[in-house]
Protein backbone atom coordinates (compact mmCIF):
# COMPACT_ATOMS: atom_id res chain seq x y z
CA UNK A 1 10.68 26.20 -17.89
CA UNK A 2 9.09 26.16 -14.33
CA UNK A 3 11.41 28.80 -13.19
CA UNK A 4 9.97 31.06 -16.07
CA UNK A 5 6.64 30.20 -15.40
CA UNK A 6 6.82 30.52 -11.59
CA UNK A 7 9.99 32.31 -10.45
CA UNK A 8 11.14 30.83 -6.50
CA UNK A 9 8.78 27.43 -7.15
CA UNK A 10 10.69 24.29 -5.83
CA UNK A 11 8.89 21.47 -6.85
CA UNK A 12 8.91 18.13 -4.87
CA UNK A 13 11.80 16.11 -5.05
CA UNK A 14 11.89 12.12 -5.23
CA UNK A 15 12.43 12.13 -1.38
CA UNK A 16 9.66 14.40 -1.08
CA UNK A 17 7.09 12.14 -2.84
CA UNK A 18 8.83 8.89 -1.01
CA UNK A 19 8.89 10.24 2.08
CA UNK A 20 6.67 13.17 3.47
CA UNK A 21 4.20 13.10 1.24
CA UNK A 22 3.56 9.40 0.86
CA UNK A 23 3.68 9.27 4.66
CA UNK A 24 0.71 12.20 4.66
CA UNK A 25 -1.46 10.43 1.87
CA UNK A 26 -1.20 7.05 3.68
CA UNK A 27 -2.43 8.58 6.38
CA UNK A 28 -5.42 9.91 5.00
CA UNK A 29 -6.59 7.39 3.60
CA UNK A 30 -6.16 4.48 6.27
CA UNK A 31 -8.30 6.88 8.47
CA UNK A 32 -10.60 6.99 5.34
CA UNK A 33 -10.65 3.23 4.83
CA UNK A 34 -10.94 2.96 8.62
CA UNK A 35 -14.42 5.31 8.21
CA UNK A 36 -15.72 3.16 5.42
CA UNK A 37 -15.16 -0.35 6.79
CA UNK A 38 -16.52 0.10 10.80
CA UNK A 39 -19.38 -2.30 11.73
CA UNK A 40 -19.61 -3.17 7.71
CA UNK A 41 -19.26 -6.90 7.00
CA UNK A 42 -15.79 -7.53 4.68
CA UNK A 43 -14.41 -10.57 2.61
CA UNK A 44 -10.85 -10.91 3.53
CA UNK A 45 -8.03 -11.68 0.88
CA UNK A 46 -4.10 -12.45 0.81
CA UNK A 47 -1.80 -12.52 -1.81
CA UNK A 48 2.34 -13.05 -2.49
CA UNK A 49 4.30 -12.24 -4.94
CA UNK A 50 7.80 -10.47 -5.41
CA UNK A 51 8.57 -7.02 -5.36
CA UNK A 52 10.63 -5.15 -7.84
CA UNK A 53 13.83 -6.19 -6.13
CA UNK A 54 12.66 -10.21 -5.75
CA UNK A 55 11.51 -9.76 -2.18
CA UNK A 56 8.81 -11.85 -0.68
CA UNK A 57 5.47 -9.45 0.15
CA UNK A 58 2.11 -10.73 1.37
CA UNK A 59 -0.46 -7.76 0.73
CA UNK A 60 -4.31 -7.90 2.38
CA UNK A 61 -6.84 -6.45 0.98
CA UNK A 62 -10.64 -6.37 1.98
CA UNK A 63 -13.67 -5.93 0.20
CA UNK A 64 -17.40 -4.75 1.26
CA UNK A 65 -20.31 -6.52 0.20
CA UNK A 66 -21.36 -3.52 -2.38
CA UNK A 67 -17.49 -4.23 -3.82
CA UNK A 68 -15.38 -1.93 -3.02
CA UNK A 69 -11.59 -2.88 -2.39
CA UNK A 70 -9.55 -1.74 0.61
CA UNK A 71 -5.91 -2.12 1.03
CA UNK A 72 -5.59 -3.60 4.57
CA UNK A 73 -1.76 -4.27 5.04
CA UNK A 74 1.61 -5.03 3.05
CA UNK A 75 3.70 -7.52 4.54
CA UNK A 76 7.82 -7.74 3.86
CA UNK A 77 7.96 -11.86 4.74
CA UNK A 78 12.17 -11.54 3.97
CA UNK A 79 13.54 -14.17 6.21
CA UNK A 80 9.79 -15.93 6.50
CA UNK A 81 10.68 -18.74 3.69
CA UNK A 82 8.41 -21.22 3.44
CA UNK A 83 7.41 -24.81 1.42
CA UNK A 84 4.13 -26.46 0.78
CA UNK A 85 4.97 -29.62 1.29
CA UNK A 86 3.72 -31.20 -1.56
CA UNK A 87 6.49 -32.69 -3.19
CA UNK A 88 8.23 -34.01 0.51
């Protein structure tokens, strides 16, 4: 149906969105985030969790005092086990 509608139009493959432009978007908007969080006071916040294939992330995020959210930073901890110590 494309190639009716727009004869010679490739659109974006899988790589294209998970590579090239996903690299160009992050981009933009850390310089973005960057713009919007200089010399502005920010609440800092961590999570964990597991990704979709049961790997160990950390992800920061900050927030401004008027509430808006700003990833910071994903963090792949494979390798980084750790135990709270609780139950020792």
């Amino acid at each position: 149906m494309m190639t009716m509608l727009r004869p010679g139009y490739r659109p974006p493959s899988r790589f294209d969105f998970g590579g090239r432009l996903l690299d160009k978007v992050q981009t933009t908007m850390m310089v973005d985030s960057k713009e919007q969080l200089e010399s502005k006071p920010v609440y800092m916040a961590l999570d964990g969790w597991s990704n979709v294939y049961n790997e160990p992330v950390v992800c920061v995020s900050v927030t401004r005092s008027d509430g808006d959210t700003y990833l910071s930073d994903t963090l792949d901890t494979s390798g980084n086990g750790h135990t709270l110590g609780i139950f020792d």
